[in-house]
N, C-alpha and C. Protein backbone atom coordinates (compact mmCIF):
# COMPACT_ATOMS: atom_id res chain seq x y z
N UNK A 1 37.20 17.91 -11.35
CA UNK A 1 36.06 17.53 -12.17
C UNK A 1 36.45 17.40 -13.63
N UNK A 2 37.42 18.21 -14.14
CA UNK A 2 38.29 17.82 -15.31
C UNK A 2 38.72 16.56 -16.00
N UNK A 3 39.17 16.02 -15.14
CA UNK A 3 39.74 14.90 -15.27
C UNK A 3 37.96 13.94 -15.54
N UNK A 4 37.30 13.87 -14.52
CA UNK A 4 35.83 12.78 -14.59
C UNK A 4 35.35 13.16 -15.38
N UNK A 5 35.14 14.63 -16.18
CA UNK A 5 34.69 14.67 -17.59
C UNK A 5 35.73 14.43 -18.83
N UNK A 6 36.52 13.77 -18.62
CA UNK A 6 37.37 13.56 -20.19
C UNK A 6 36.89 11.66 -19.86
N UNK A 7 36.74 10.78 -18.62
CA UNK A 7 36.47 9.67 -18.92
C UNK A 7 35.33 9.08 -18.67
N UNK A 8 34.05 10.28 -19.07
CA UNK A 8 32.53 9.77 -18.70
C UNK A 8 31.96 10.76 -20.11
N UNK A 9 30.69 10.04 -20.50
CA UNK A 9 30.46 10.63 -21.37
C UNK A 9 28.87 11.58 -20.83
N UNK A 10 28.35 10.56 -20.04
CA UNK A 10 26.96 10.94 -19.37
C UNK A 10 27.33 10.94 -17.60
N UNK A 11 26.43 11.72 -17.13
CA UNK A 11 26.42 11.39 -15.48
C UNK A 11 25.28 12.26 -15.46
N UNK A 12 24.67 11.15 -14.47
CA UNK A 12 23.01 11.37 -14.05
C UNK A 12 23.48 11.30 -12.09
N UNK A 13 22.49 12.31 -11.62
CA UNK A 13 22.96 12.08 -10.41
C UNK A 13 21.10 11.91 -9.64
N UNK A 14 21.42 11.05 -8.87
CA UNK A 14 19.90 11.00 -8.31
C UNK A 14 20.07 10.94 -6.94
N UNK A 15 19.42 12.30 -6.14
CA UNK A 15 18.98 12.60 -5.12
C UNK A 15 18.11 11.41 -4.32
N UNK A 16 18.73 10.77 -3.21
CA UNK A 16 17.71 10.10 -2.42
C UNK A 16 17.07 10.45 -1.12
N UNK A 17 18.56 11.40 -0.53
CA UNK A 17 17.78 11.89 0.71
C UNK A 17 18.75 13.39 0.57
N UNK A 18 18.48 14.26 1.54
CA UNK A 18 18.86 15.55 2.05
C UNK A 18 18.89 16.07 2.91
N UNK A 19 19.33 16.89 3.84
CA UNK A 19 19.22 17.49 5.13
C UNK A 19 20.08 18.27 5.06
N UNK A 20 19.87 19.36 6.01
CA UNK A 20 20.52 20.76 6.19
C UNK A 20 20.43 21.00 7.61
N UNK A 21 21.46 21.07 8.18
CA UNK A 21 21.70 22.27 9.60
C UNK A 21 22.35 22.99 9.64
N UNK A 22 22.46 24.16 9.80
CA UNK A 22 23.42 25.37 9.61
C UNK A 22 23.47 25.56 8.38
N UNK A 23 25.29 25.58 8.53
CA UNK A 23 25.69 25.83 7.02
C UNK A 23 26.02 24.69 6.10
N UNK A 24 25.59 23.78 6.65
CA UNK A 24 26.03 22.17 6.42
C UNK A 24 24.71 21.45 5.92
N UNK A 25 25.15 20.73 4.52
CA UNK A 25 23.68 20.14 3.78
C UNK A 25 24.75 18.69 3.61
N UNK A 26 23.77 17.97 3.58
CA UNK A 26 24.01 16.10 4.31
C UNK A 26 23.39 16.05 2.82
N UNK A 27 24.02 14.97 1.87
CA UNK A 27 23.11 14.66 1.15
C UNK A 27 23.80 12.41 0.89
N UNK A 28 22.86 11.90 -0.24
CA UNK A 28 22.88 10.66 -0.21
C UNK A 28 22.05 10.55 -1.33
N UNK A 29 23.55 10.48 -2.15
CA UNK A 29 23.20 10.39 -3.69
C UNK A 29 23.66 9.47 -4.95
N UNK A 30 23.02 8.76 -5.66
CA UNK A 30 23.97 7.52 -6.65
C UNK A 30 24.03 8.63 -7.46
N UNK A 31 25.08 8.22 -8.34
CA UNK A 31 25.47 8.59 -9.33
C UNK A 31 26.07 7.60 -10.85
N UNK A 32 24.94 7.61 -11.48
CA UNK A 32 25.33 7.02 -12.80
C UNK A 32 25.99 7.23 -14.16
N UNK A 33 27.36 6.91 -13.91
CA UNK A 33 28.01 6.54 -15.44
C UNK A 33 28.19 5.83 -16.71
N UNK A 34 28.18 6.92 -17.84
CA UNK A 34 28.45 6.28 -19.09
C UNK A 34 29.68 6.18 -19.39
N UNK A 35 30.34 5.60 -19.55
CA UNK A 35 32.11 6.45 -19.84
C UNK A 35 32.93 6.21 -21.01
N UNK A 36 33.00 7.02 -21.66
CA UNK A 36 33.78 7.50 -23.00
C UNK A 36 33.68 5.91 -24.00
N UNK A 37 34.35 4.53 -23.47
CA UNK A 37 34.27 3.86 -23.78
C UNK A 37 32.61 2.89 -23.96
N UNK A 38 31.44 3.66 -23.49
CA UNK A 38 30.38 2.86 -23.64
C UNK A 38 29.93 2.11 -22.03
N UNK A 39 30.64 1.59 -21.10
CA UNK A 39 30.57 0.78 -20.27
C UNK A 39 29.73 2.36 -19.25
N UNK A 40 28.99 1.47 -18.04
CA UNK A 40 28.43 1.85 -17.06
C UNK A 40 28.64 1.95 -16.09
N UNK A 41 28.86 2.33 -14.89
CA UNK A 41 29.25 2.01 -13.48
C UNK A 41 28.09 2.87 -12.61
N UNK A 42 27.54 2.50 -11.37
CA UNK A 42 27.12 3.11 -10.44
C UNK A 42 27.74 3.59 -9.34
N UNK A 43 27.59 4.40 -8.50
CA UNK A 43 28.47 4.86 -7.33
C UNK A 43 27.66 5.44 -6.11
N UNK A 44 27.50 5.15 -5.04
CA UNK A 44 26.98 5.61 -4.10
C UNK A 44 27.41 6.19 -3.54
N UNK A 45 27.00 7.71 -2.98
CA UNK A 45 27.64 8.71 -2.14
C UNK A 45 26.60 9.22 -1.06
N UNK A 46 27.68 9.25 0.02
CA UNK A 46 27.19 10.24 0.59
C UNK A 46 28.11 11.46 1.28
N UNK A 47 27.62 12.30 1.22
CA UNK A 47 28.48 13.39 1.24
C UNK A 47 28.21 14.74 2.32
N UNK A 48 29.33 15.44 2.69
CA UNK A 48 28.64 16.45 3.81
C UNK A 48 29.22 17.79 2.86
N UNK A 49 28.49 18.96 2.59
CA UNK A 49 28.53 19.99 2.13
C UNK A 49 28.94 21.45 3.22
N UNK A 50 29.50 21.82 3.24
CA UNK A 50 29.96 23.14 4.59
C UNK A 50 29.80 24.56 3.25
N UNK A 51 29.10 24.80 3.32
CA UNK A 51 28.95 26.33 3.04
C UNK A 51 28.47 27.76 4.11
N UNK A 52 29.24 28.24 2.61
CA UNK A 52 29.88 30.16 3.37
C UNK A 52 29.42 31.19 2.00
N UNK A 53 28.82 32.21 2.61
CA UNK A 53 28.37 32.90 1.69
C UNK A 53 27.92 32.63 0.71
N UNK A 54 26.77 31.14 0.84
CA UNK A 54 26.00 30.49 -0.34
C UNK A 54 26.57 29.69 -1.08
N UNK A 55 27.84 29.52 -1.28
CA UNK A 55 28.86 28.87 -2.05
C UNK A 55 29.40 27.66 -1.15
N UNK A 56 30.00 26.48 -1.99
CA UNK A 56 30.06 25.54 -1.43
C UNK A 56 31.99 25.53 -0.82
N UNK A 57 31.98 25.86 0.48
CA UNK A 57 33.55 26.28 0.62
C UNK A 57 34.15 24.66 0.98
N UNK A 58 33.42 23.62 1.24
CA UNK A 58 34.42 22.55 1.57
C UNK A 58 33.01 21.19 0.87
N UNK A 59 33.86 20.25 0.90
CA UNK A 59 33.02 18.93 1.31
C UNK A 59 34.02 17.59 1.09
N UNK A 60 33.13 16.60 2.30
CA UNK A 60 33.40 15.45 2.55
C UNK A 60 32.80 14.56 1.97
N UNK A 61 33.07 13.55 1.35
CA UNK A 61 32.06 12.37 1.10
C UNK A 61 32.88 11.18 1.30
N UNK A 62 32.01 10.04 1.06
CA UNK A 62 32.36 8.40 1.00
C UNK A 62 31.56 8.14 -0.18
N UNK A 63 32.31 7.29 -0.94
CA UNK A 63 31.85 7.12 -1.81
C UNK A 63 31.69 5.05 -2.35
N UNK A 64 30.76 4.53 -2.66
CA UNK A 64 30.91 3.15 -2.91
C UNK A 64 30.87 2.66 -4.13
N UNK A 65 31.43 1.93 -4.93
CA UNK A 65 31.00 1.39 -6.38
C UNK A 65 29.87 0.21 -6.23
N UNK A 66 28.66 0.65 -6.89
CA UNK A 66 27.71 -0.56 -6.60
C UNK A 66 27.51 -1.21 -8.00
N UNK A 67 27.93 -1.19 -9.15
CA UNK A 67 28.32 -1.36 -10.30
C UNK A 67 29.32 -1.26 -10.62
N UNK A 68 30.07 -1.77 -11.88
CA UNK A 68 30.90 -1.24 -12.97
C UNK A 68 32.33 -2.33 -12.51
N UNK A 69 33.38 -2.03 -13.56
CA UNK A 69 34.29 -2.57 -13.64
C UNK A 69 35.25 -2.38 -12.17
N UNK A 70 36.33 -3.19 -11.94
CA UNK A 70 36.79 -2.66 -10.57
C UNK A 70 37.85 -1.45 -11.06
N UNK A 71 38.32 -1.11 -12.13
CA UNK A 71 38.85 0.01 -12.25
C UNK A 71 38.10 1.53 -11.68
N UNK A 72 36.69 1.27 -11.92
CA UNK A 72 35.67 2.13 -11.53
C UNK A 72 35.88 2.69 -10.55
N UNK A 73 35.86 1.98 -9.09
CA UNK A 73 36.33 2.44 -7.68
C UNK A 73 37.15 3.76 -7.89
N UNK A 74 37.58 4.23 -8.91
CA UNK A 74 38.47 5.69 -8.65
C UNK A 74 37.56 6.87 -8.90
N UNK A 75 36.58 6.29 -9.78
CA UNK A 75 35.37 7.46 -10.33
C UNK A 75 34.90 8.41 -9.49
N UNK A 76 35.08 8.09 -8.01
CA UNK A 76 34.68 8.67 -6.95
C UNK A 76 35.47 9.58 -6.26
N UNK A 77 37.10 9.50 -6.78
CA UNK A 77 38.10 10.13 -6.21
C UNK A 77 38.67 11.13 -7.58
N UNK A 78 38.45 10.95 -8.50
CA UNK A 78 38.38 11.92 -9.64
C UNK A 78 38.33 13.15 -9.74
N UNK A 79 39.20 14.01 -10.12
CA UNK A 79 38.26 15.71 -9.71
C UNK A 79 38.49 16.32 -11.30
């Protein structure tokens, strides 16, 4: 996440759907960027959450660029 905060200046994340079974929360969420340079990108995720003792011990996602430059496509693989 280090790294996606030195090349975003804003990130808004908006909840569209959710679900939970077990220890596992499903979610399906865009996520909007400002990034350092001014420019915008959108990103669509969806993602699977596995938690343990309330804390988030793993997760999976896919992630899509539905905006932004094609450099963007990495915004999603960023940590």
């Amino acid at each position: 996440m280090a790294k996606l905060k030195q090349v975003t200046r804003t990130m808004k994340v908006n909840i569209l759907a959710i679900a939970q079974q077990g220890n596992h929360v499903l979610t399906h969420h865009l996520v909007t960027v400002i990034k350092t340079n001014g420019e915008q990108a959108q990103t669509e995720v969806f993602a699977c959450f596995t938690l343990e003792n309330g804390r988030i011990a793993a997760c999976q996602e896919l992630t899509r660029l539905i905006s932004g430059a094609e450099e963007d496509k990495m915004l999603g693989s960023l940590r």
